[in-house]
C-alpha atoms as a PDB file:
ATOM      1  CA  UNK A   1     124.172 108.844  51.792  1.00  0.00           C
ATOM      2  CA  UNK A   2     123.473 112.196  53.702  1.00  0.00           C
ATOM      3  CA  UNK A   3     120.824 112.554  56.573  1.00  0.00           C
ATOM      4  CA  UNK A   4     118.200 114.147  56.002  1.00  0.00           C
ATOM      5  CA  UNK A   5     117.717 117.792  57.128  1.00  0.00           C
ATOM      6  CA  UNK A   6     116.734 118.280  60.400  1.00  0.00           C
ATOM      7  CA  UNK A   7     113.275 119.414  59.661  1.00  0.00           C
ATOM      8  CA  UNK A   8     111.917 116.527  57.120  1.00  0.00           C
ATOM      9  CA  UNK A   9     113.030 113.795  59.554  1.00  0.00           C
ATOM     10  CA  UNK A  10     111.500 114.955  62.463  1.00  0.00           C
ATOM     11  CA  UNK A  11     108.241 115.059  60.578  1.00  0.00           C
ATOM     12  CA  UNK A  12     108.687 112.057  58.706  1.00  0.00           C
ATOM     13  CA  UNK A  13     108.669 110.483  62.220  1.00  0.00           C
ATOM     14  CA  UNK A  14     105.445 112.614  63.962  1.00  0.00           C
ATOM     15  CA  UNK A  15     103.830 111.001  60.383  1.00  0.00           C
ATOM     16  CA  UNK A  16     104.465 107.302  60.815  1.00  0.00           C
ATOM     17  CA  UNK A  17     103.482 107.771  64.956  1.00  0.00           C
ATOM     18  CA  UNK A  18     100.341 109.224  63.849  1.00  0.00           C
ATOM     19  CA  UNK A  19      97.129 107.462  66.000  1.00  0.00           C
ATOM     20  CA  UNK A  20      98.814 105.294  68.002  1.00  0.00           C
ATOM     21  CA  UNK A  21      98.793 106.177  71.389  1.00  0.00           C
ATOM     22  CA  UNK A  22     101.598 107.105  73.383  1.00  0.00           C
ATOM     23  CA  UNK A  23     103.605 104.778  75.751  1.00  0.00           C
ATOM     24  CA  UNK A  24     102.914 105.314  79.269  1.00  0.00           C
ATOM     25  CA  UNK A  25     105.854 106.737  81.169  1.00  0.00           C
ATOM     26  CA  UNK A  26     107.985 104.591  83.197  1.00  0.00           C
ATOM     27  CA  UNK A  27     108.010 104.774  86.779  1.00  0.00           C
ATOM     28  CA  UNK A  28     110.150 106.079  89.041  1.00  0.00           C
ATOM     29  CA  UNK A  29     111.992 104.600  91.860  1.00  0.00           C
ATOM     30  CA  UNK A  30     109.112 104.567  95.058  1.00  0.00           C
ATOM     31  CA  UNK A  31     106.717 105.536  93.093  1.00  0.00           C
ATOM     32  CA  UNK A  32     103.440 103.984  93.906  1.00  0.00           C
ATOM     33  CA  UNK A  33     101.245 102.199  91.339  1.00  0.00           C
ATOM     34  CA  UNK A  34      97.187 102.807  91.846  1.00  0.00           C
ATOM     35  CA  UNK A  35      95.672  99.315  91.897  1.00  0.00           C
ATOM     36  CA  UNK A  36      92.516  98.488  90.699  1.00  0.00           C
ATOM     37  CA  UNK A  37      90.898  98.953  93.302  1.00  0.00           C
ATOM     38  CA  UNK A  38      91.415 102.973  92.631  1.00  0.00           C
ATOM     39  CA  UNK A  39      90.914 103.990  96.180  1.00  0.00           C
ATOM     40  CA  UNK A  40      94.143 102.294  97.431  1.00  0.00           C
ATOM     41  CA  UNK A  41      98.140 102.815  96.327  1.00  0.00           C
ATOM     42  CA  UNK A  42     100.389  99.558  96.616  1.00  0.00           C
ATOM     43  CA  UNK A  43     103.916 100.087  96.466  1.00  0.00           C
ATOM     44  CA  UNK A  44     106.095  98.632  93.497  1.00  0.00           C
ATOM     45  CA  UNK A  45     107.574  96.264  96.171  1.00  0.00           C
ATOM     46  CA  UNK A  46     104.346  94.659  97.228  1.00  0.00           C
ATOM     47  CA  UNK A  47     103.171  94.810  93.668  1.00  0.00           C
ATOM     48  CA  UNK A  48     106.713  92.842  92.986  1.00  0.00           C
ATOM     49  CA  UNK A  49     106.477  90.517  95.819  1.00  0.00           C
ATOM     50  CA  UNK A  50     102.954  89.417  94.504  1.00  0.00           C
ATOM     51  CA  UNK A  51     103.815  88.334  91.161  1.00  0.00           C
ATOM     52  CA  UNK A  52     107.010  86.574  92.756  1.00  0.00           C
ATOM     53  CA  UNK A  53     104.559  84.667  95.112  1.00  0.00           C
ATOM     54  CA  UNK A  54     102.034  83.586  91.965  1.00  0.00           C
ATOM     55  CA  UNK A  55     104.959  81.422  90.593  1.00  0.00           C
ATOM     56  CA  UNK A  56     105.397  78.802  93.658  1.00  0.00           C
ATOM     57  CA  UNK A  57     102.363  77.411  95.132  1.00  0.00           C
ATOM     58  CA  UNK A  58     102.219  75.367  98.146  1.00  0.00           C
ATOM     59  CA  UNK A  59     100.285  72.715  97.774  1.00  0.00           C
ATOM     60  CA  UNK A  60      97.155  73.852  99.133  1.00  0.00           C
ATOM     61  CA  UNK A  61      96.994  76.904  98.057  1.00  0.00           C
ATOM     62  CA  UNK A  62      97.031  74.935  94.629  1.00  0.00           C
ATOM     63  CA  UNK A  63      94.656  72.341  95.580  1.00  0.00           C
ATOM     64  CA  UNK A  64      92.154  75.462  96.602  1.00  0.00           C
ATOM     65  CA  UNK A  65      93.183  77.453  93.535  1.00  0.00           C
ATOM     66  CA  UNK A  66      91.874  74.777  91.634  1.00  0.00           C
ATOM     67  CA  UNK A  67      88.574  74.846  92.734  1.00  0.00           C
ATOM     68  CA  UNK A  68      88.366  78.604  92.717  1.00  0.00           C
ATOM     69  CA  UNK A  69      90.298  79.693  89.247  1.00  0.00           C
ATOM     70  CA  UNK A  70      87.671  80.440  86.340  1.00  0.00           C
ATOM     71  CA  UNK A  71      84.831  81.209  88.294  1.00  0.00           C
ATOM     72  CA  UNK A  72      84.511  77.327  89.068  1.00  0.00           C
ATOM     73  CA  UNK A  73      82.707  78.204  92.684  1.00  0.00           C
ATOM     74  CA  UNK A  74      79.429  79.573  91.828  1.00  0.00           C
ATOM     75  CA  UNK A  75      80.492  82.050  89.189  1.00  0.00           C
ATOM     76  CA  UNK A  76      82.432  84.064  91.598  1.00  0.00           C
ATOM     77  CA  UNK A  77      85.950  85.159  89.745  1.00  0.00           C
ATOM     78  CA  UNK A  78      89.583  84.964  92.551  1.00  0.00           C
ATOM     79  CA  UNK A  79      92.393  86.167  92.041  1.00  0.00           C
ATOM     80  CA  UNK A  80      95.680  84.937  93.060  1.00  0.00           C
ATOM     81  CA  UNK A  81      98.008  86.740  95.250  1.00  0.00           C
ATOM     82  CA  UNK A  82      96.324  90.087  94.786  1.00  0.00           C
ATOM     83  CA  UNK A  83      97.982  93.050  96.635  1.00  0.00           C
ATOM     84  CA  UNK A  84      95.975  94.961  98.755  1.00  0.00           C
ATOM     85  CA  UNK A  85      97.407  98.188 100.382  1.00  0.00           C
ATOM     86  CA  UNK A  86     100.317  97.022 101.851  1.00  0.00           C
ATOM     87  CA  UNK A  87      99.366  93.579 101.665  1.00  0.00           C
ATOM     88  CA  UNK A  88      99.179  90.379  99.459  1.00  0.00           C
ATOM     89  CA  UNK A  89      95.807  88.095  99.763  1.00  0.00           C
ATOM     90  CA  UNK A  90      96.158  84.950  99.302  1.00  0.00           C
ATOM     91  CA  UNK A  91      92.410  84.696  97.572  1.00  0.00           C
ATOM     92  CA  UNK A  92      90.280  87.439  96.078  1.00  0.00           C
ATOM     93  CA  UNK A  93      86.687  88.036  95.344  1.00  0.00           C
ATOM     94  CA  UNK A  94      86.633  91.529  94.278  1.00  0.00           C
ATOM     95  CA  UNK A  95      83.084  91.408  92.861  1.00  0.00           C
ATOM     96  CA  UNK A  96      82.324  90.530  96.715  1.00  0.00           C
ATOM     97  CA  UNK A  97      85.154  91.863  98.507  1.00  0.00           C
ATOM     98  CA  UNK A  98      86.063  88.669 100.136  1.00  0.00           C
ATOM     99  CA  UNK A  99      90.212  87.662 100.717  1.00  0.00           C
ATOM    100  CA  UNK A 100      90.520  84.141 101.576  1.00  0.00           C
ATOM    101  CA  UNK A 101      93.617  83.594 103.960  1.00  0.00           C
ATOM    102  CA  UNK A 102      95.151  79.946 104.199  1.00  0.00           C
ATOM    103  CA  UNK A 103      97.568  79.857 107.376  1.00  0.00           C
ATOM    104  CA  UNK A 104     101.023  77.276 107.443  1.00  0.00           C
ATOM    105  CA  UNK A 105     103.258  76.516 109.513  1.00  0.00           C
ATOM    106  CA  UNK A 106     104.451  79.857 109.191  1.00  0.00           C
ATOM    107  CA  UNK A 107     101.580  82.079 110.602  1.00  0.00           C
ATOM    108  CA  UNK A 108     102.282  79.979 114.050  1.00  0.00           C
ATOM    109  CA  UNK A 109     103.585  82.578 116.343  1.00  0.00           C
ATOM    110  CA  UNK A 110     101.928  85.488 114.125  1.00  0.00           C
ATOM    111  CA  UNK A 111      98.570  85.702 115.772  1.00  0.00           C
ATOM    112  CA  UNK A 112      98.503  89.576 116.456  1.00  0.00           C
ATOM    113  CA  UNK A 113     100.157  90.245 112.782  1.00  0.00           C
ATOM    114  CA  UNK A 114      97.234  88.497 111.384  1.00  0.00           C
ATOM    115  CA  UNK A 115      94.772  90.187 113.815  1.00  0.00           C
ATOM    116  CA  UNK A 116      95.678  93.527 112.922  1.00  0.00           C
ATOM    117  CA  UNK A 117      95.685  92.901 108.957  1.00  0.00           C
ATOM    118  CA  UNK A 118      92.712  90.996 109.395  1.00  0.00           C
ATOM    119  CA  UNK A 119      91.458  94.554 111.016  1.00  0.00           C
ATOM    120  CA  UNK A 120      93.073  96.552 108.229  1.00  0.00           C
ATOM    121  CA  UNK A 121      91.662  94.992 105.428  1.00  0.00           C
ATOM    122  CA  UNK A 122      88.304  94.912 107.567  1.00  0.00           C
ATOM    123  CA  UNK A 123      88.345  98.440 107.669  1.00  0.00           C
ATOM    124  CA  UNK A 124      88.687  98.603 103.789  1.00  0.00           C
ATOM    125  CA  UNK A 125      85.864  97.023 103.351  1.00  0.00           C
ATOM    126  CA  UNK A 126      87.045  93.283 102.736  1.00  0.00           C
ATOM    127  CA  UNK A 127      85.723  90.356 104.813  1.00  0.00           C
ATOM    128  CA  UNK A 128      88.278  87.697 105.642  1.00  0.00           C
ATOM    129  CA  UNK A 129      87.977  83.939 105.804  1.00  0.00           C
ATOM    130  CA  UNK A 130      91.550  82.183 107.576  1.00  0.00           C
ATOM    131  CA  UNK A 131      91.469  78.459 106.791  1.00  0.00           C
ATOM    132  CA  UNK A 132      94.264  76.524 107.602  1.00  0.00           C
ATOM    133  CA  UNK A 133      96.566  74.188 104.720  1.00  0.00           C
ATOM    134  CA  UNK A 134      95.284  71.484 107.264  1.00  0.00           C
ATOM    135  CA  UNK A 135      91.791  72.205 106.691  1.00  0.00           C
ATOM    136  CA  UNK A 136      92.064  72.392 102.435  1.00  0.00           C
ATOM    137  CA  UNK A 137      93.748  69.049 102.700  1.00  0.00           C
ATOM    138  CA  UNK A 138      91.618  67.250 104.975  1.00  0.00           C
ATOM    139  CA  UNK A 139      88.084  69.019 104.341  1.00  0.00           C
ATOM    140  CA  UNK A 140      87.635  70.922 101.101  1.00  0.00           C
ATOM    141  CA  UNK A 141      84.143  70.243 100.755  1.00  0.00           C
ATOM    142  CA  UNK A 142      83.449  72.450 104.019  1.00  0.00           C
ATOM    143  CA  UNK A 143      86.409  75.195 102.594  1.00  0.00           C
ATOM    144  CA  UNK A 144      84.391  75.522  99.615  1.00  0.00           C
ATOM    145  CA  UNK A 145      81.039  75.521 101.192  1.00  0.00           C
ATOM    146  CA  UNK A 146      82.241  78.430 103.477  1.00  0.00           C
ATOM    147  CA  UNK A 147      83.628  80.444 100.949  1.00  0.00           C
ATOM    148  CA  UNK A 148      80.513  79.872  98.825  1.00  0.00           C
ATOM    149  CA  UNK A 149      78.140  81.048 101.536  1.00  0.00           C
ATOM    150  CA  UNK A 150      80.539  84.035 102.457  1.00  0.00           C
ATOM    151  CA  UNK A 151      79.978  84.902  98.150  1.00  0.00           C
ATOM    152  CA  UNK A 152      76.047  83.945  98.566  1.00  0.00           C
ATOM    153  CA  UNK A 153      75.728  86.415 101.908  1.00  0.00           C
ATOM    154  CA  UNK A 154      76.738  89.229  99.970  1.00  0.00           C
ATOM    155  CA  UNK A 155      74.648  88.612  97.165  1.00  0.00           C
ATOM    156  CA  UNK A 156      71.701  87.779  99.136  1.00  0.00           C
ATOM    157  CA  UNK A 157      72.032  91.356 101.293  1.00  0.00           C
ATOM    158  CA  UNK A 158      72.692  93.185  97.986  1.00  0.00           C
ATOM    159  CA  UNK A 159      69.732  91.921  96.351  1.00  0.00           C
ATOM    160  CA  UNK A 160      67.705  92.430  99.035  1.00  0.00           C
ATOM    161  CA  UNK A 161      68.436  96.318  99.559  1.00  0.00           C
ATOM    162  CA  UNK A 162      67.599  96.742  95.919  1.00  0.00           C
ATOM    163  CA  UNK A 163      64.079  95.001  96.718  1.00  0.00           C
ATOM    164  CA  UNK A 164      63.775  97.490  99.510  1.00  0.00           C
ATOM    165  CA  UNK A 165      64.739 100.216  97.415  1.00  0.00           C
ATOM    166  CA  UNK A 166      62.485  99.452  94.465  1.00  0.00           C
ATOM    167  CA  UNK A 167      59.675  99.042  97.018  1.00  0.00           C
ATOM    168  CA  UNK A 168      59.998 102.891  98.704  1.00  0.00           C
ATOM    169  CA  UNK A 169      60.620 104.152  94.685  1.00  0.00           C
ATOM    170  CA  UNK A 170      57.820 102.004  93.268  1.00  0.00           C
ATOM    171  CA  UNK A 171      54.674 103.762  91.464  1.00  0.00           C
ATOM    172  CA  UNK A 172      51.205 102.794  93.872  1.00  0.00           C
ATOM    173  CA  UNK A 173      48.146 103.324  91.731  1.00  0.00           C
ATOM    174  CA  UNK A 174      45.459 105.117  93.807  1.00  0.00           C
ATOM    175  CA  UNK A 175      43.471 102.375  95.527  1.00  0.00           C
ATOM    176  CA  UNK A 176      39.638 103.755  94.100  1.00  0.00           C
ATOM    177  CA  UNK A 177      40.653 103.787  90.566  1.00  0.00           C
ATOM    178  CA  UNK A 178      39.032 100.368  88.650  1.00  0.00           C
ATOM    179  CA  UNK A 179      41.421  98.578  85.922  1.00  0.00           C
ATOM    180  CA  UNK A 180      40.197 100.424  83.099  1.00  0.00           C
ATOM    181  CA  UNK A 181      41.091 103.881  84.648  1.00  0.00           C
ATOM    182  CA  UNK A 182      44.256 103.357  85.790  1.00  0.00           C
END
């Protein structure tokens, strides 16, 4: 059987492709990837290091994750191992901007590495919370309660700068005019 001619191919192909949409191009080596957050760039190794850290859990991160996945605390959604920057939270509120830190064994020693990225992701907005696994094991009634009120303060300060807004914006009737005028 003969190919066909160069032309006829070519078209039949540009046919059959017609409105899909293209694939996006693959990356090149350090290139960054723009993370949903839009404002900051995390490198393909942090983004890589992140989804290797989703797979093992220690065992309180998964006792915590349990209580947070699915919007089980108050409606508020977490992620899991969410890169931020040059970082990796262990917890994330996005809708509040809260990262939820649980410290091991291994952050002993590491005081002034968590200080700073504490102060980093401070600066970018986030609050964060630093529990410790001893403290999810032991009392994760009070773990929760925190992080709920931590969710609840933002919502509470949010809502109440839209009352303050709506108040200076608000239409005042002029105080003479009776019911029927107005």
């Amino acid at each position: 059987m003969l190919p066909p001619p160069q032309g006829e191919g070519r078209e039949r192909v540009k046919r059959s492709n017609a409105g899909t949409r293209p694939a996006e191009a693959p990356r090149r080596i350090g290139e960054t990837a723009v993370s949903r957050d839009k404002h900051l760039r995390v490198a393909p190794k942090t983004l890589a290091n992140a989804r290797q850290l989703r797979r093992p859990l220690t065992p309180a991160e998964k006792k915590l994750w349990w209580k947070l996945s699915a919007g089980q605390l108050g409606g508020f959604k977490f992620r899991r191992q969410h890169p931020i920057g040059p970082y990796i939270a262990d917890f994330c509120c996005m809708e509040r901007r809260l990262v939820v830190e649980l410290d091991g064994d291994t952050h002993v020693g590491q005081e002034g590495y968590d200080a700073s990225r504490t102060g980093c992701l401070n600066a970018q907005g986030y609050r964060v919370l630093r529990f410790t696994n001893a403290d999810v094991h032991e009392r994760l009634s009070l773990v929760l309660e925190a992080i709920l009120s931590a969710c609840e303060e933002k919502t509470q300060a949010r809502l109440s700068r839209r009352r303050d807004a709506h108040r200076r914006h608000a239409f005042h009737p002029h105080p003479t005019l009776s019911l029927r005028e107005r």
